[in-house]
C-alpha atoms as a PDB file:
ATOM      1  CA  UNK A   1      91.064  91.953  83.822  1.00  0.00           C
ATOM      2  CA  UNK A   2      94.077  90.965  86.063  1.00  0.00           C
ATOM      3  CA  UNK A   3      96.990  93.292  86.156  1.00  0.00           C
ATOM      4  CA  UNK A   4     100.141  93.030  89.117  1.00  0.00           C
ATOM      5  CA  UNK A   5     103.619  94.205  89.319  1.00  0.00           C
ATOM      6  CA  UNK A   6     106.043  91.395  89.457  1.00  0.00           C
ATOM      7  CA  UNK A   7     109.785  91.585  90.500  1.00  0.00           C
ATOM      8  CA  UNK A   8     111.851  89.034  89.940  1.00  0.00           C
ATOM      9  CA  UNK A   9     115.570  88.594  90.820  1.00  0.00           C
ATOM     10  CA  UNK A  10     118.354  86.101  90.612  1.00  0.00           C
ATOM     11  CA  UNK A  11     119.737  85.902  94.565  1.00  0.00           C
ATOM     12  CA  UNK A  12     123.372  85.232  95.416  1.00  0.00           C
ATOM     13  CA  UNK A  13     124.376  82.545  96.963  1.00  0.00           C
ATOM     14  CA  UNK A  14     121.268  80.951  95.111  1.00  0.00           C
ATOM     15  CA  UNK A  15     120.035  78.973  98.019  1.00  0.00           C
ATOM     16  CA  UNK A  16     120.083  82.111 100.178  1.00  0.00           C
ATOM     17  CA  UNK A  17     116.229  82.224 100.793  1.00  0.00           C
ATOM     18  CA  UNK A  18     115.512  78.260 100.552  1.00  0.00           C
ATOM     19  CA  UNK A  19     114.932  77.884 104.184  1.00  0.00           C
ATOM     20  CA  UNK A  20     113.081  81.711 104.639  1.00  0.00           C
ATOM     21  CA  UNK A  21     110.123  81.446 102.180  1.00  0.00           C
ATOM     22  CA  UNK A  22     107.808  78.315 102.244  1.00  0.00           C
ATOM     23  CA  UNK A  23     107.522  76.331  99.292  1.00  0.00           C
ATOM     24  CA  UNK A  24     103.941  77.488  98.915  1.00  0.00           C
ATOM     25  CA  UNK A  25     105.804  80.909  98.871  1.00  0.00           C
ATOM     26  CA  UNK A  26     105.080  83.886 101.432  1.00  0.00           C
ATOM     27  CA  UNK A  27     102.650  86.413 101.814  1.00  0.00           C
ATOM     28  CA  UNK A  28     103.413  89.827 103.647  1.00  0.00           C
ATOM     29  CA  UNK A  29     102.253  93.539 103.338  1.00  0.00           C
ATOM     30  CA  UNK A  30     100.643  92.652 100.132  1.00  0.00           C
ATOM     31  CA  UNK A  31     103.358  91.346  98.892  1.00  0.00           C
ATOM     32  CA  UNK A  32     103.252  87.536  97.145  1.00  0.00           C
ATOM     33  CA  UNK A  33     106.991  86.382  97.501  1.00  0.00           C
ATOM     34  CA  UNK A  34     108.347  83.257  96.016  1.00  0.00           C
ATOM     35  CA  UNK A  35     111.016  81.066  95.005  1.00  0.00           C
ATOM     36  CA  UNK A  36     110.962  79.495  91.385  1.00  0.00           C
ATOM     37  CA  UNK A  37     113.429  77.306  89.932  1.00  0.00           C
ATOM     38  CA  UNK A  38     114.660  77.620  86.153  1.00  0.00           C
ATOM     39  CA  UNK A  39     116.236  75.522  83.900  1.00  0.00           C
ATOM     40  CA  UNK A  40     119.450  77.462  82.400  1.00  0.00           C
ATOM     41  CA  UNK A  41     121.978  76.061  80.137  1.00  0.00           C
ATOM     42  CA  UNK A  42     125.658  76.886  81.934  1.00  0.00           C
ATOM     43  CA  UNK A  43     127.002  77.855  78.425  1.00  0.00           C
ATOM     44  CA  UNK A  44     129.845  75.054  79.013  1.00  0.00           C
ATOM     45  CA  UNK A  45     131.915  74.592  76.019  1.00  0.00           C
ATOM     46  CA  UNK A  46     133.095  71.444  76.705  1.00  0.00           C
ATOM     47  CA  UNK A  47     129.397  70.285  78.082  1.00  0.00           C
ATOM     48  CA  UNK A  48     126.903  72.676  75.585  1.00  0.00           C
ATOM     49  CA  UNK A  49     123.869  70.417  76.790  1.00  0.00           C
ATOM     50  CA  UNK A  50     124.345  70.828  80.275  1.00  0.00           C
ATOM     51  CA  UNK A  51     121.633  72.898  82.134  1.00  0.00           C
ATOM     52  CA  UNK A  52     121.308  73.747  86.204  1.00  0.00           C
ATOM     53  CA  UNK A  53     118.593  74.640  88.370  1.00  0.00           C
ATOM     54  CA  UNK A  54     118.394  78.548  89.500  1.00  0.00           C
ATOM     55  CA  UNK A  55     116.362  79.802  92.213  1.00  0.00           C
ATOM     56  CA  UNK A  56     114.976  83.097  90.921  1.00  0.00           C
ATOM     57  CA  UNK A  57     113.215  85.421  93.715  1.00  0.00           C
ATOM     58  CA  UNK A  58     109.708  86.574  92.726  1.00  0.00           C
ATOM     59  CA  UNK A  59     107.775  88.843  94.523  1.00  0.00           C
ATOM     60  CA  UNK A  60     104.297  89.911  93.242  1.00  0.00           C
ATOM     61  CA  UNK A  61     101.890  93.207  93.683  1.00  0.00           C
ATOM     62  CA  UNK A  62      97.995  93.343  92.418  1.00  0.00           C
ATOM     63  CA  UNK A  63      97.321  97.015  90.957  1.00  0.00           C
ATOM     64  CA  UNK A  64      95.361  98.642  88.486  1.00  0.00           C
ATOM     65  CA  UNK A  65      96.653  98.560  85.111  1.00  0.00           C
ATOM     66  CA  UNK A  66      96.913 102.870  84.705  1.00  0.00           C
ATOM     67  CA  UNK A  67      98.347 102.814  88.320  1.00  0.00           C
ATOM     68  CA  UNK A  68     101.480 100.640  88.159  1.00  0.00           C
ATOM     69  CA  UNK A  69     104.249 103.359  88.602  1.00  0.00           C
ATOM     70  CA  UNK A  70     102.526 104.835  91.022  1.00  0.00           C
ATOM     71  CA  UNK A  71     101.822 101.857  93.181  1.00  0.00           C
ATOM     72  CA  UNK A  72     105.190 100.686  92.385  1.00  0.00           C
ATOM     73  CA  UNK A  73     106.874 103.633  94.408  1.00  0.00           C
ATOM     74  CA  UNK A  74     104.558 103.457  97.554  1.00  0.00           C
ATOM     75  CA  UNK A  75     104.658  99.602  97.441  1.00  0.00           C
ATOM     76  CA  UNK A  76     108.379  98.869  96.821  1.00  0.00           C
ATOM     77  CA  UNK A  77     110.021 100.311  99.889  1.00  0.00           C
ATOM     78  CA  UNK A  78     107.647  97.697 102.006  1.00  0.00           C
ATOM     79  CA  UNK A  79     109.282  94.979  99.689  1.00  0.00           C
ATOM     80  CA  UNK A  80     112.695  96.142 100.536  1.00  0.00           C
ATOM     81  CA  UNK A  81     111.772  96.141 104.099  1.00  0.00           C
ATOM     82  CA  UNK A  82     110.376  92.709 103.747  1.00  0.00           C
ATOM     83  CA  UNK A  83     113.955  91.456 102.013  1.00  0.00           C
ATOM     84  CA  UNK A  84     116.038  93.188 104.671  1.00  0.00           C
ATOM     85  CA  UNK A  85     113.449  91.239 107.271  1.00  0.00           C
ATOM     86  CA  UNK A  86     114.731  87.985 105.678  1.00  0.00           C
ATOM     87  CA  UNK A  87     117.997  88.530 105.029  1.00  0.00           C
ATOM     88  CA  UNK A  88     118.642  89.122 109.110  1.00  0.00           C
ATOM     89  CA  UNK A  89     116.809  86.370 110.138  1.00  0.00           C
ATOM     90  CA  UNK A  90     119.328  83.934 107.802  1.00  0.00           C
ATOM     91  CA  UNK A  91     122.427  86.517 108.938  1.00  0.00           C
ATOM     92  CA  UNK A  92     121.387  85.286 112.947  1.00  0.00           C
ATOM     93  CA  UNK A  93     122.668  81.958 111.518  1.00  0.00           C
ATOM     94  CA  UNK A  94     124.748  82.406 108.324  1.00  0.00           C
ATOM     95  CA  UNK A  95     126.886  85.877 108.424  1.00  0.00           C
ATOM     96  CA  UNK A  96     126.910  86.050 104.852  1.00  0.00           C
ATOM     97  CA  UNK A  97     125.271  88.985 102.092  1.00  0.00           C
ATOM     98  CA  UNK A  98     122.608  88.924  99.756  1.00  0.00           C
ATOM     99  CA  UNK A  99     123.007  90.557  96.176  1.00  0.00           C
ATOM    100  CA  UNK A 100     121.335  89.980  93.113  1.00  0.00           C
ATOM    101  CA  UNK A 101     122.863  89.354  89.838  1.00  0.00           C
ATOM    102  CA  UNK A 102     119.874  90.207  87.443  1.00  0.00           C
ATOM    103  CA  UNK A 103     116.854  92.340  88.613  1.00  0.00           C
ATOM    104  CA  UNK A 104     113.709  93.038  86.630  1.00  0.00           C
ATOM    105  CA  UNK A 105     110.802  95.106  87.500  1.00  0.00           C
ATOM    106  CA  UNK A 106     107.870  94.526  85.134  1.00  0.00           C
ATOM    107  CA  UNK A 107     103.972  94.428  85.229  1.00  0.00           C
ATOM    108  CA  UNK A 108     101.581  91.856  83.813  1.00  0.00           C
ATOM    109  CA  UNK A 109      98.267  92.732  82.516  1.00  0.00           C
ATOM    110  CA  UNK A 110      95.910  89.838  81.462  1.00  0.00           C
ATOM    111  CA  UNK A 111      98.888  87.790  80.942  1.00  0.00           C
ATOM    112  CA  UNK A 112     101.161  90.010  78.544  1.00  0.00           C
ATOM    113  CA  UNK A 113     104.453  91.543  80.728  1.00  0.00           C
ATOM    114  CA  UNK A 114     105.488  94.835  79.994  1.00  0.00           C
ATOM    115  CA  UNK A 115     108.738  96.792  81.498  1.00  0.00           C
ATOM    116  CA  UNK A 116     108.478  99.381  84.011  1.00  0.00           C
ATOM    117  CA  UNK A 117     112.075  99.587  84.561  1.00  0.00           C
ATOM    118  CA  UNK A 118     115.177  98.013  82.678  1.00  0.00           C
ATOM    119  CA  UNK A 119     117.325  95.480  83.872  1.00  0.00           C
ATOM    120  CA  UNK A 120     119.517  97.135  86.852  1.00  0.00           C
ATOM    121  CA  UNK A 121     122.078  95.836  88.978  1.00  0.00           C
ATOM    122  CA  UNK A 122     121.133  96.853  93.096  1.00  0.00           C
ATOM    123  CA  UNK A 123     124.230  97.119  95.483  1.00  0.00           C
ATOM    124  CA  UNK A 124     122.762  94.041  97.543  1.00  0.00           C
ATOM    125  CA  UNK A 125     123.220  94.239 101.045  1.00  0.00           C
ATOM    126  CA  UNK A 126     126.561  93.163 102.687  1.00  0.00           C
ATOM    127  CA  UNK A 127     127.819  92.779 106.156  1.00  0.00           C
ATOM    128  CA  UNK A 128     130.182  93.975 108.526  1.00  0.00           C
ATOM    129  CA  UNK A 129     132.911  91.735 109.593  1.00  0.00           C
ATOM    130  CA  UNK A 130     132.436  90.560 113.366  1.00  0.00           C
ATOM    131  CA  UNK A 131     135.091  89.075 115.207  1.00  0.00           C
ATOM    132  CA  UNK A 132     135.620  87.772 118.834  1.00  0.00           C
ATOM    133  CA  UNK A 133     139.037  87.206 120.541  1.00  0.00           C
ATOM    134  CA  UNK A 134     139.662  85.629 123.616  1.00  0.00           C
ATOM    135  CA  UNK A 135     141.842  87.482 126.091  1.00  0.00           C
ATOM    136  CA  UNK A 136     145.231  86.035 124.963  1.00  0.00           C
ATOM    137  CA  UNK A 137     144.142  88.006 122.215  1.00  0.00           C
ATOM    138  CA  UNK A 138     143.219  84.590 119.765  1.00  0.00           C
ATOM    139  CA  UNK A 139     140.320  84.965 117.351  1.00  0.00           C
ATOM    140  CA  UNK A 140     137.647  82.599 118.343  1.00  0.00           C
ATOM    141  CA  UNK A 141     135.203  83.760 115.682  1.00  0.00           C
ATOM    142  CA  UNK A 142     135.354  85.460 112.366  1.00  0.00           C
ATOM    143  CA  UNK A 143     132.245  86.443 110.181  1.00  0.00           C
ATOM    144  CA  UNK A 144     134.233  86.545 107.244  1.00  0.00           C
ATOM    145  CA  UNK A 145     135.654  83.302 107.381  1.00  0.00           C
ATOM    146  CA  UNK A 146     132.793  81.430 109.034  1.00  0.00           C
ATOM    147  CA  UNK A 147     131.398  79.958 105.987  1.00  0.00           C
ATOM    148  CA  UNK A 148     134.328  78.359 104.765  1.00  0.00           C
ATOM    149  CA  UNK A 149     135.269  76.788 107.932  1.00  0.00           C
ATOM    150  CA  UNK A 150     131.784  75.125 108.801  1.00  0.00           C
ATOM    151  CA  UNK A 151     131.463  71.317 108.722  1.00  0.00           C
ATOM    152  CA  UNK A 152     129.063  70.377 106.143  1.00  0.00           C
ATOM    153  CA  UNK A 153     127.446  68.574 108.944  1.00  0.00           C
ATOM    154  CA  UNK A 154     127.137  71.847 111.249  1.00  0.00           C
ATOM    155  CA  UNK A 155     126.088  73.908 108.212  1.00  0.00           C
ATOM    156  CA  UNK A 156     123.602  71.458 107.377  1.00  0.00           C
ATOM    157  CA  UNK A 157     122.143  71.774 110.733  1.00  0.00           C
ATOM    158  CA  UNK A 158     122.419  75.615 111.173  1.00  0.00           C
ATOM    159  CA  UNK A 159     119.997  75.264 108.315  1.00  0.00           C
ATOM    160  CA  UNK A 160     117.643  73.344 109.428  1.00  0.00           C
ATOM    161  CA  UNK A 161     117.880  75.810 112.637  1.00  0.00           C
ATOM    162  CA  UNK A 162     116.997  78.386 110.108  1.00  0.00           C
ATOM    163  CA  UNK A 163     114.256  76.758 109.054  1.00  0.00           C
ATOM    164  CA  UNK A 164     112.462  76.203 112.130  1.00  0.00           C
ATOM    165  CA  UNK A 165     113.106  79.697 113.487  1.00  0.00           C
ATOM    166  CA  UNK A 166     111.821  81.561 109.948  1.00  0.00           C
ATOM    167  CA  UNK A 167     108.781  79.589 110.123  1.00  0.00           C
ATOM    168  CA  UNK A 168     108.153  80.891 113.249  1.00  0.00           C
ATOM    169  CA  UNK A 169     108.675  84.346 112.652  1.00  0.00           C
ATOM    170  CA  UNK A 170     107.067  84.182 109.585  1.00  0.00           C
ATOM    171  CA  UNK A 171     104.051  84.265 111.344  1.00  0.00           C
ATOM    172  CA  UNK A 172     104.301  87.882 113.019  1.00  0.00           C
ATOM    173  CA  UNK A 173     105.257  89.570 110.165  1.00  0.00           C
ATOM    174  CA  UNK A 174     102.236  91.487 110.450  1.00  0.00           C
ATOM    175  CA  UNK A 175     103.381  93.590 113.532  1.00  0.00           C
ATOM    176  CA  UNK A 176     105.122  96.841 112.605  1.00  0.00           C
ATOM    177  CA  UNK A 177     107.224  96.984 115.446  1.00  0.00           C
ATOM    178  CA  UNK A 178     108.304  93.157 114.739  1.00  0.00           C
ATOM    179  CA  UNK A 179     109.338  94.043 111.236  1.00  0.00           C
ATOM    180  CA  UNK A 180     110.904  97.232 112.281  1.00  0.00           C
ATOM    181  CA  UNK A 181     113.301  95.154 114.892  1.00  0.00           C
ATOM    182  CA  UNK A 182     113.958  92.857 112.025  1.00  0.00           C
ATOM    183  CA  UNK A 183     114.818  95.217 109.542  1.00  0.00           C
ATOM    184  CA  UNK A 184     117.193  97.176 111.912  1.00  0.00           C
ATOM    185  CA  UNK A 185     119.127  94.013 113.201  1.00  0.00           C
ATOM    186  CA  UNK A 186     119.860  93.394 109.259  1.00  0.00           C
ATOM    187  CA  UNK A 187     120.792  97.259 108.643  1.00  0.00           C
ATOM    188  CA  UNK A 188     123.305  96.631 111.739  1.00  0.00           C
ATOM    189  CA  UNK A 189     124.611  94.320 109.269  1.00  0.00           C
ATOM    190  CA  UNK A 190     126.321  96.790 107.144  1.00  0.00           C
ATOM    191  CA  UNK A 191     129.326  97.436 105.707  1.00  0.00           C
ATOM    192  CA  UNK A 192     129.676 100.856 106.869  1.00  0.00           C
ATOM    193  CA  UNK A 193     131.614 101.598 110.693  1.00  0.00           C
ATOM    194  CA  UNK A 194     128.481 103.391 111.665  1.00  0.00           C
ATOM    195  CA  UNK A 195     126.009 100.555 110.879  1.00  0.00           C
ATOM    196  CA  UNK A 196     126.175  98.736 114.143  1.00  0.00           C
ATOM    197  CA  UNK A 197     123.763 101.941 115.956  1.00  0.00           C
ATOM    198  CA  UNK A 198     120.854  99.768 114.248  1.00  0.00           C
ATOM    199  CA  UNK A 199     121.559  96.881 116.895  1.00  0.00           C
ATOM    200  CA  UNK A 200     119.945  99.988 119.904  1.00  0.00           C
ATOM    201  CA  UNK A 201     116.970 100.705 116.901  1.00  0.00           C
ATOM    202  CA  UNK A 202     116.025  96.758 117.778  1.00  0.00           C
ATOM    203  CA  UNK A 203     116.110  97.665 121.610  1.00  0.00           C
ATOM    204  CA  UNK A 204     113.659 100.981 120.751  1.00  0.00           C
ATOM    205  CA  UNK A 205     111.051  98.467 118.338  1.00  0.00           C
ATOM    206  CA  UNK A 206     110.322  96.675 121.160  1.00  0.00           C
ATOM    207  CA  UNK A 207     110.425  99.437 123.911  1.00  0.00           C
ATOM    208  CA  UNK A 208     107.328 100.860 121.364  1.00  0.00           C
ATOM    209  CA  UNK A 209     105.408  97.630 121.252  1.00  0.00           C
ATOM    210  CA  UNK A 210     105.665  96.570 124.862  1.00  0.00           C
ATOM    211  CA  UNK A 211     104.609  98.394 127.788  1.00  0.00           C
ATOM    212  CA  UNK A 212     107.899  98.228 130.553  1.00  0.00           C
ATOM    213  CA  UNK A 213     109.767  95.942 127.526  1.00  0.00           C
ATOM    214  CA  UNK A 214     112.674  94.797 129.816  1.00  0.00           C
ATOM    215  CA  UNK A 215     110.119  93.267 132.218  1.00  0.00           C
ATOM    216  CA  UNK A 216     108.302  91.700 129.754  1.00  0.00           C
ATOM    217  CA  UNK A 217     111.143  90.140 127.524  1.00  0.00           C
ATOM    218  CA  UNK A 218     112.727  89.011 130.879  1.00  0.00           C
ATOM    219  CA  UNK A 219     115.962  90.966 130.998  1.00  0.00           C
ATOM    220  CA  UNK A 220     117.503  92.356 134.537  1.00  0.00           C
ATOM    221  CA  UNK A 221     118.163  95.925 135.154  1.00  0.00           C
ATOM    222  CA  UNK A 222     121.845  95.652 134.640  1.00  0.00           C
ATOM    223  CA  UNK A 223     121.557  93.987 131.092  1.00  0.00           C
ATOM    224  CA  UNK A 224     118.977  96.787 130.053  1.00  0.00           C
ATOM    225  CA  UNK A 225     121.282  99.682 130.946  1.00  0.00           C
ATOM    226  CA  UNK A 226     124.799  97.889 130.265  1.00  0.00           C
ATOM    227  CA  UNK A 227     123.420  98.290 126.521  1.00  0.00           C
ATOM    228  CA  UNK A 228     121.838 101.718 126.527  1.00  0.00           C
ATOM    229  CA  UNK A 229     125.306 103.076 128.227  1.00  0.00           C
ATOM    230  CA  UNK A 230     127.227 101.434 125.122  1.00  0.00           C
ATOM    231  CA  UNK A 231     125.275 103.185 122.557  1.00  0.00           C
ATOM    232  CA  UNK A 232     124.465 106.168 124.705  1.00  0.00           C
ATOM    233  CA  UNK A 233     127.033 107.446 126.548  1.00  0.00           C
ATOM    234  CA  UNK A 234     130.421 106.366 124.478  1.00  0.00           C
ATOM    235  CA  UNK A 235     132.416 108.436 121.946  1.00  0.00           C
ATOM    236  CA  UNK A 236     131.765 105.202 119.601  1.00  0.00           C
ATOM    237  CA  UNK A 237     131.132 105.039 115.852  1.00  0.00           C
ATOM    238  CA  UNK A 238     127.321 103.868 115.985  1.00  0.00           C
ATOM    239  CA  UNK A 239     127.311 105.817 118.799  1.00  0.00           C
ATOM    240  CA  UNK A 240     123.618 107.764 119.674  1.00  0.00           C
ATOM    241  CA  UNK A 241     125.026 110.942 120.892  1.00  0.00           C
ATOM    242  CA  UNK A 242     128.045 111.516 119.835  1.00  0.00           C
ATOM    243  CA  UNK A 243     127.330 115.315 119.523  1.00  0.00           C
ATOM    244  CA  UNK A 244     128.153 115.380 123.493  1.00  0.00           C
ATOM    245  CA  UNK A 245     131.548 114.179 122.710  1.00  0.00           C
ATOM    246  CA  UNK A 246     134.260 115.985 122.074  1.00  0.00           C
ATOM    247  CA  UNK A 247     137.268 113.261 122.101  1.00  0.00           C
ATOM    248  CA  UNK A 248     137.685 111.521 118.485  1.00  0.00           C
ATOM    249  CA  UNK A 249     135.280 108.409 118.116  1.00  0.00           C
ATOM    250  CA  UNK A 250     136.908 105.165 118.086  1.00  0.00           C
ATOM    251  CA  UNK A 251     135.422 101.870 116.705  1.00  0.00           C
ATOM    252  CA  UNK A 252     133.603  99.274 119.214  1.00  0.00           C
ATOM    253  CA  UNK A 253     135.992  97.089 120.809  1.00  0.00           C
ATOM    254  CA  UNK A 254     135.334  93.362 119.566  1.00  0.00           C
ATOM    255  CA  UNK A 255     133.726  92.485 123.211  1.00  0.00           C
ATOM    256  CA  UNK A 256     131.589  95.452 123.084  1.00  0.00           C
ATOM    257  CA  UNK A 257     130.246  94.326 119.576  1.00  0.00           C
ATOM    258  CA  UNK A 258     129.931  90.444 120.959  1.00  0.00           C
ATOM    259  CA  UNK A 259     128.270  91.268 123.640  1.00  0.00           C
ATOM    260  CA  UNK A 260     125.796  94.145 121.994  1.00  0.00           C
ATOM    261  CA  UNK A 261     124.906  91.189 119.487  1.00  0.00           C
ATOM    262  CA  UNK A 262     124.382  88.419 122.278  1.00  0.00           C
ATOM    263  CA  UNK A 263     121.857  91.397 123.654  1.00  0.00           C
ATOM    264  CA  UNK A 264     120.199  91.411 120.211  1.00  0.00           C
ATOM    265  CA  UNK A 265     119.772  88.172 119.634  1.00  0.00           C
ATOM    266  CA  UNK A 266     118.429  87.035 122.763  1.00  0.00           C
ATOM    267  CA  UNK A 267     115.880  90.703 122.571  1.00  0.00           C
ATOM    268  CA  UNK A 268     114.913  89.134 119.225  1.00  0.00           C
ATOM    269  CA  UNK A 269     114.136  85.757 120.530  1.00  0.00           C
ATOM    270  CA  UNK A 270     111.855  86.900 123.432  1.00  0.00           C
ATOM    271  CA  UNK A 271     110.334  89.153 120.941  1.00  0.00           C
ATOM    272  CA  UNK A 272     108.711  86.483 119.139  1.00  0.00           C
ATOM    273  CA  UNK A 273     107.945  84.289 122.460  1.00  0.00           C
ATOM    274  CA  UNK A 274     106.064  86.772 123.852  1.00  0.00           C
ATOM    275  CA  UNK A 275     104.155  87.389 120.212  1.00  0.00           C
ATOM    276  CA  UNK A 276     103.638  83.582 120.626  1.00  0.00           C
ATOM    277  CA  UNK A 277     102.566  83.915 124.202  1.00  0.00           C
ATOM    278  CA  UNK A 278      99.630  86.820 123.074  1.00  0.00           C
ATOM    279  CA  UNK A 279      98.049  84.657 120.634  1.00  0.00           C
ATOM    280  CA  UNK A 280      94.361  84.000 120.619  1.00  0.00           C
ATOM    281  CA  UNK A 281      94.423  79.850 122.658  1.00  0.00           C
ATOM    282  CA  UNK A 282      93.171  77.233 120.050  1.00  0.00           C
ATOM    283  CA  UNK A 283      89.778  76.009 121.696  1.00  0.00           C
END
């Protein structure tokens, strides 16, 4: 007898995942994630035979049969993870959110599905806007507005950036610490003025995996504490210790967010290369 919990969501923008999981789908804390495409009709009433391809998300759990609930509430928090994971590694190219428009969370025993929730609605995960001015005080970059003004030709090849960089990291998804600085970086993300304090969570992943971690991931002295003092000793929202401050916080200014985000990024990068760099040598 085969029984597993499957999960399967509609993802907007549809295409949001298409360059994250492989086409032979993903596999990751015992998770089995995949994309599927299904014919839907678009309920046009001036084209009633008209039908488009959706992506669905599907993401897959073996279990015993009497144990489904319960495996669903220890397992499902590492599948969240997992989608957070993603969702950063496609935000480092595309500032854009994820939501999902249908979500079902079922089990299938020897081939007959069966509820284990009813059809909810999540929040989704959205994003903070980001913006960077120049010192005339002109807005050189704008999260909100970045899709709309990309060349198809530039967003074309920001994907296929995405591509090559997700298969890579793909790969280490078995490290904690990897997935934790992952995770954060997408949390940082949010919506909400304090969110950005998730960017210094990346910084402490890889201070826990690596032994002296600005050595290792090839950062000076000066870059290592220029970020710690942001986070650490400013009355900032996101701030770490904001208990020692007894002025009125005040938002980030939109250098110090550039610049803590130009620090992430590049932490993230050598992250992976030095991952790469520990492998076992092919023979």
């Amino acid at each position: 007898m085969t029984c597993f919990i499957s999960i399967r969501a509609c993802p907007v923008p549809n295409d949001f995942f298409d360059e994250l999981i492989p086409e032979e789908g993903l596999e990751a804390q015992g998770w089995r994630i995949f994309v599927q495409r299904i014919s839907t009709p678009t309920n046009s009433i001036e084209k009633p035979d008209t039908f488009v391809s959706v992506r669905w998300l599907y993401a897959e759990f073996d279990c015993e049969s009497q144990q489904v609930k319960e495996v669903l509430k220890v397992q499902l928090p590492e599948l969240k993870q997992l989608l957070r994971i993603l969702a950063g590694m496609r935000q480092t190219y595309f500032m854009e959110s994820v939501r999902f428009s249908m979500y079902f969370e079922e089990y299938v025993h020897n081939g007959v599905r069966g509820n284990i929730h009813p059809i909810h609605i999540p929040v989704g995960l959205t994003i903070q806007n980001f913006q960077t001015k120049d010192e005339a005080g002109n807005t050189l970059f704008d999260a909100k507005i970045f899709e709309a003004e990309q060349a198809e030709k530039r967003r074309l090849a920001a994907k296929n950036d995405l591509k090559i960089q997700a298969s890579r990291n793909l790969k280490f998804l078995s490290d904690p610490h990897f997935r934790r600085a992952w995770e954060s970086y997408n949390l940082a993300m949010g919506s909400d003025e304090h969110a950005i304090g998730h960017l210094y969570d990346v910084r402490e992943a890889a201070s826990e995996k690596f032994a002296d971690a600005r050595k290792v991931l090839g950062f000076s002295k000066n870059q290592w504490r220029d970020f710690g003092l942001l986070f650490n000793d400013n009355p900032v929202y996101g701030g770490r210790h904001n208990g020692k401050h007894p002025h009125p916080l005040r938002p980030m200014s939109d250098r110090e967010k550039s610049e803590a985000l130009k620090f992430t990024h590049r932490l993230l990068e050598a992250f992976a290369s030095q991952l790469e760099s520990e492998e076992p040598k092919q023979s």
